[in-house]
C-alpha atoms as a PDB file:
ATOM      1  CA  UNK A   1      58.164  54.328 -15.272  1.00  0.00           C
ATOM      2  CA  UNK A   2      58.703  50.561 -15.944  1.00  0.00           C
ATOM      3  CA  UNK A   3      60.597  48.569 -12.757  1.00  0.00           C
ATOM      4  CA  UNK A   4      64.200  46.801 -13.687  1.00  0.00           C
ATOM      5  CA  UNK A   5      64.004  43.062 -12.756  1.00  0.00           C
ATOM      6  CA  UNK A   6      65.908  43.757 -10.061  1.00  0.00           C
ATOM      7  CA  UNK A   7      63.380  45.820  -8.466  1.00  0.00           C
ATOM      8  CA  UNK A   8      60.469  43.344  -9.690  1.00  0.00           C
ATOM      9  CA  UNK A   9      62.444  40.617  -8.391  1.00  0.00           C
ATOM     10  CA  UNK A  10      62.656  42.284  -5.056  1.00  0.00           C
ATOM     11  CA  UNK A  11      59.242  43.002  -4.935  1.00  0.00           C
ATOM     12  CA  UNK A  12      58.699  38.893  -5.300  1.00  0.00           C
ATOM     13  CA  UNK A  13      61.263  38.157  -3.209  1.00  0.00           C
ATOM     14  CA  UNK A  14      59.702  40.375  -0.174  1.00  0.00           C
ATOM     15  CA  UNK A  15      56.007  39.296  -1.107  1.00  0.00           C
ATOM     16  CA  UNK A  16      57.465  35.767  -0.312  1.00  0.00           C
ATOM     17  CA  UNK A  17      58.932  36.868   3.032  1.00  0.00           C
ATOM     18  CA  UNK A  18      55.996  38.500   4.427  1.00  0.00           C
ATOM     19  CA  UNK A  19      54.025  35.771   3.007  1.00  0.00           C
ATOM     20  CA  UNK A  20      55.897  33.069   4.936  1.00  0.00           C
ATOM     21  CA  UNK A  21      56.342  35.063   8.036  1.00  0.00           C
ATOM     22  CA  UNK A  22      52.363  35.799   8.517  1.00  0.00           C
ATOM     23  CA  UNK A  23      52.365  31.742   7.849  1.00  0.00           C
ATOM     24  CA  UNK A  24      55.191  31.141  10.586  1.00  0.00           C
ATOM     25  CA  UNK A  25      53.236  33.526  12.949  1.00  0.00           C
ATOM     26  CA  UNK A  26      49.834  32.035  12.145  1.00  0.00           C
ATOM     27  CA  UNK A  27      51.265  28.414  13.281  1.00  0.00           C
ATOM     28  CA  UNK A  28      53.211  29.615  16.594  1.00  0.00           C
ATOM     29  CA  UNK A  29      49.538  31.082  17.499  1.00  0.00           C
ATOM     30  CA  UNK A  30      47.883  27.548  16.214  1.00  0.00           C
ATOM     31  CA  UNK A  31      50.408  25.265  17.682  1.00  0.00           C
ATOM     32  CA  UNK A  32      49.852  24.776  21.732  1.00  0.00           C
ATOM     33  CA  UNK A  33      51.912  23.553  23.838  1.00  0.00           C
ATOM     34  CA  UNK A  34      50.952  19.340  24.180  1.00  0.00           C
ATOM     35  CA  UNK A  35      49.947  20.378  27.911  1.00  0.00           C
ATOM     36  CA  UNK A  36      47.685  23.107  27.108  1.00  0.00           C
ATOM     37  CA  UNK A  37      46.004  20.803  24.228  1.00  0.00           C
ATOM     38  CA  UNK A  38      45.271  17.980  26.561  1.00  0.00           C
ATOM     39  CA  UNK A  39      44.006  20.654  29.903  1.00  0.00           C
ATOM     40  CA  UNK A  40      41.598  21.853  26.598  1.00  0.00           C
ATOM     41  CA  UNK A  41      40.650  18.279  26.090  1.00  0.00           C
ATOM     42  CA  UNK A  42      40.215  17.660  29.682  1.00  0.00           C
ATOM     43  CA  UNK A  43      37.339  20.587  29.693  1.00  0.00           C
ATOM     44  CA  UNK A  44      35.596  19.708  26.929  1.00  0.00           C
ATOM     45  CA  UNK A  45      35.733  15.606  28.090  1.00  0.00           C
ATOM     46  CA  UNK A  46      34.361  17.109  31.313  1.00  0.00           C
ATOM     47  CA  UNK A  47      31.804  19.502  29.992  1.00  0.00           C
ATOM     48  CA  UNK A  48      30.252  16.671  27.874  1.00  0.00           C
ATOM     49  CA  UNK A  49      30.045  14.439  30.966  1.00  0.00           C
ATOM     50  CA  UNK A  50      28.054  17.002  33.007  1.00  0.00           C
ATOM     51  CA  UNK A  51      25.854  17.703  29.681  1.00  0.00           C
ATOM     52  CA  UNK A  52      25.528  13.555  29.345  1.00  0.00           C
ATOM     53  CA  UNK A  53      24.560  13.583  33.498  1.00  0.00           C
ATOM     54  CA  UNK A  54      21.994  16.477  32.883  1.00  0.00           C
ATOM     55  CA  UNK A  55      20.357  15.232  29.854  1.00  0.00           C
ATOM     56  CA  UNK A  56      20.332  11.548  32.048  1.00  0.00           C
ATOM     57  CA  UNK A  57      18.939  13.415  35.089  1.00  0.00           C
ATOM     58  CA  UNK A  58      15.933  15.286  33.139  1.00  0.00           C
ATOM     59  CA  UNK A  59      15.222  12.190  31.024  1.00  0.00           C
ATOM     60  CA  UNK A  60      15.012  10.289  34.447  1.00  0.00           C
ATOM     61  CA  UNK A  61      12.905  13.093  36.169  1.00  0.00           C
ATOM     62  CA  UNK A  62      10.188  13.170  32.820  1.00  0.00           C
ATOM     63  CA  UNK A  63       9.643   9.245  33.205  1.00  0.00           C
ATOM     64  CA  UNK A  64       9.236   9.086  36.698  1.00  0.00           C
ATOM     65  CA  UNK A  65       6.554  12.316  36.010  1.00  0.00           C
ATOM     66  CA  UNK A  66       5.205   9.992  33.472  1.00  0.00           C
ATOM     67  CA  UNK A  67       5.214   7.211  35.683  1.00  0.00           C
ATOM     68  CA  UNK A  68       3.613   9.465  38.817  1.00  0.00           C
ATOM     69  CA  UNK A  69       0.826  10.139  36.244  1.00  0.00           C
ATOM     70  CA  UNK A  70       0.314   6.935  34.839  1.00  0.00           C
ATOM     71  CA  UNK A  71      -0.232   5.692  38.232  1.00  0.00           C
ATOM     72  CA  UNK A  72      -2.977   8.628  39.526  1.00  0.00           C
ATOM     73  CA  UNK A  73      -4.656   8.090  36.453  1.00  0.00           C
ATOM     74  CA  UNK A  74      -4.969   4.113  37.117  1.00  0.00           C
ATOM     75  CA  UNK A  75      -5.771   4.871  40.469  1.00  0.00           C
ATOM     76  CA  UNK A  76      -8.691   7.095  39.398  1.00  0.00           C
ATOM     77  CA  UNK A  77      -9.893   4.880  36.650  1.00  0.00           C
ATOM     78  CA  UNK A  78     -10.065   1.948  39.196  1.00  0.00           C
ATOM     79  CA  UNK A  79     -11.749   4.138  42.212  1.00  0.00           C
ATOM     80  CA  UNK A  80     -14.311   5.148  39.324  1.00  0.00           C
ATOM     81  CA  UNK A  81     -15.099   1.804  38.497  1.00  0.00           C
ATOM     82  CA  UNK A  82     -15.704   0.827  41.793  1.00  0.00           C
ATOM     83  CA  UNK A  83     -18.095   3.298  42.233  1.00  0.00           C
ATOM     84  CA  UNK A  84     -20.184   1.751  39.107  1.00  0.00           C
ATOM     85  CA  UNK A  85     -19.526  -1.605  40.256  1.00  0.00           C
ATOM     86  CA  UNK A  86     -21.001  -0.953  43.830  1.00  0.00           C
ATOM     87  CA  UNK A  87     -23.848   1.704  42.278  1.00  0.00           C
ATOM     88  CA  UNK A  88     -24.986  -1.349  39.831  1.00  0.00           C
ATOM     89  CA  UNK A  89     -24.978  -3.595  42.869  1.00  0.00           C
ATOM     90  CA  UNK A  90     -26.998  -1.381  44.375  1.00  0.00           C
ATOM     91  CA  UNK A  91     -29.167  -1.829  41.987  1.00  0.00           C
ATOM     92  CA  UNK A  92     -29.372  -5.102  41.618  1.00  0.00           C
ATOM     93  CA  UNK A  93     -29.899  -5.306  45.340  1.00  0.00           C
ATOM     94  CA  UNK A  94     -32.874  -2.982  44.770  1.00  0.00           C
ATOM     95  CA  UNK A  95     -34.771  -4.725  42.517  1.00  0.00           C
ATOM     96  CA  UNK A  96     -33.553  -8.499  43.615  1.00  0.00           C
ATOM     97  CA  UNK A  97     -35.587  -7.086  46.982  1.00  0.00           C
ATOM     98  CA  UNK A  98     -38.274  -5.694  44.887  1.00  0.00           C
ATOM     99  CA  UNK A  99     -38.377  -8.504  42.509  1.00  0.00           C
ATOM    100  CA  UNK A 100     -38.515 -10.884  46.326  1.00  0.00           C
ATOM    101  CA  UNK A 101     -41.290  -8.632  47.562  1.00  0.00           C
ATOM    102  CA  UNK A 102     -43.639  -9.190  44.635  1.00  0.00           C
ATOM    103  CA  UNK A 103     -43.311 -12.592  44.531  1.00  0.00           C
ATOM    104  CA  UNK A 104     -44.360 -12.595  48.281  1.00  0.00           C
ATOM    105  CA  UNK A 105     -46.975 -10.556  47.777  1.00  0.00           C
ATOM    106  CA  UNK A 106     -48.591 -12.702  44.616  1.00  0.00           C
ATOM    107  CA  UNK A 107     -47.880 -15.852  46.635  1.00  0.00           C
ATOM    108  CA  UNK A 108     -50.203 -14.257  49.311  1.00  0.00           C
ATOM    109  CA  UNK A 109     -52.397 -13.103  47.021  1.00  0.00           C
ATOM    110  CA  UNK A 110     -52.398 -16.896  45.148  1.00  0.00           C
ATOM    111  CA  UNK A 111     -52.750 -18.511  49.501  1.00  0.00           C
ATOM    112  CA  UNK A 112     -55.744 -16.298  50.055  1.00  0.00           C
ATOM    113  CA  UNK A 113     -57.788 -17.545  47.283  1.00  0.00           C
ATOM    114  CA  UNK A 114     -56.954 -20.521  47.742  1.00  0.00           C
ATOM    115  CA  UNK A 115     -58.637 -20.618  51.078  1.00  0.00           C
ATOM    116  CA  UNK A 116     -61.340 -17.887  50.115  1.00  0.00           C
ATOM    117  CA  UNK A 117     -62.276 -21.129  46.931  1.00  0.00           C
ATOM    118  CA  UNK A 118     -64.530 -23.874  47.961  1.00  0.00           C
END
């Protein structure tokens, strides 16, 4: 059975139809009204500014975290060293008194011979 080319042109001539009416109907769905576009825009401007305030509001939150434990830990270091400070003047105190206590004793020790020597 062979077509007559006025069947085959037929054929081409209603491939190009549907072709350009699926096109057509493709850009009527595409094509928004301007209004609808910009609301669209409007939702996705806004959901980026609440993203952009969130991802501020957590950064902001981890430094001042960082900052709380920055500070305990510098407040710990300097309590700690303030207990070596006062345990090494402790003992300093300790032996300055021992250290003061022998010399009294030797210069008691050197006073009584002296008076026990002719």
């Amino acid at each position: 059975m062979s077509t007559s080319p006025s069947t085959g042109s037929f054929v081409s001539l209603l491939s190009a139809c549907l072709l350009l009416t699926s096109r057509k109907q493709a850009v009527t769905k595409m094509a928004k009204p301007l209004s609808e576009q910009l609301a669209d825009l409007s939702v996705r401007a806004q959901k980026a500014k609440d993203t952009l305030a969130a991802a501020q509001k957590e950064t902001h939150d981890k430094i001042m975290s960082r900052w709380e434990q920055a500070r305990f830990d510098a407040t710990a270091t300097t309590e700690k060293v303030n207990q070596q400070i006062q345990s090494v003047g402790d003992g300093v105190a300790m032996d300055w008194n021992g250290r003061k206590a022998k010399i009294a004793a030797d210069m008691d020790a050197l006073a009584e011979e002296a008076r026990r020597a002719p």
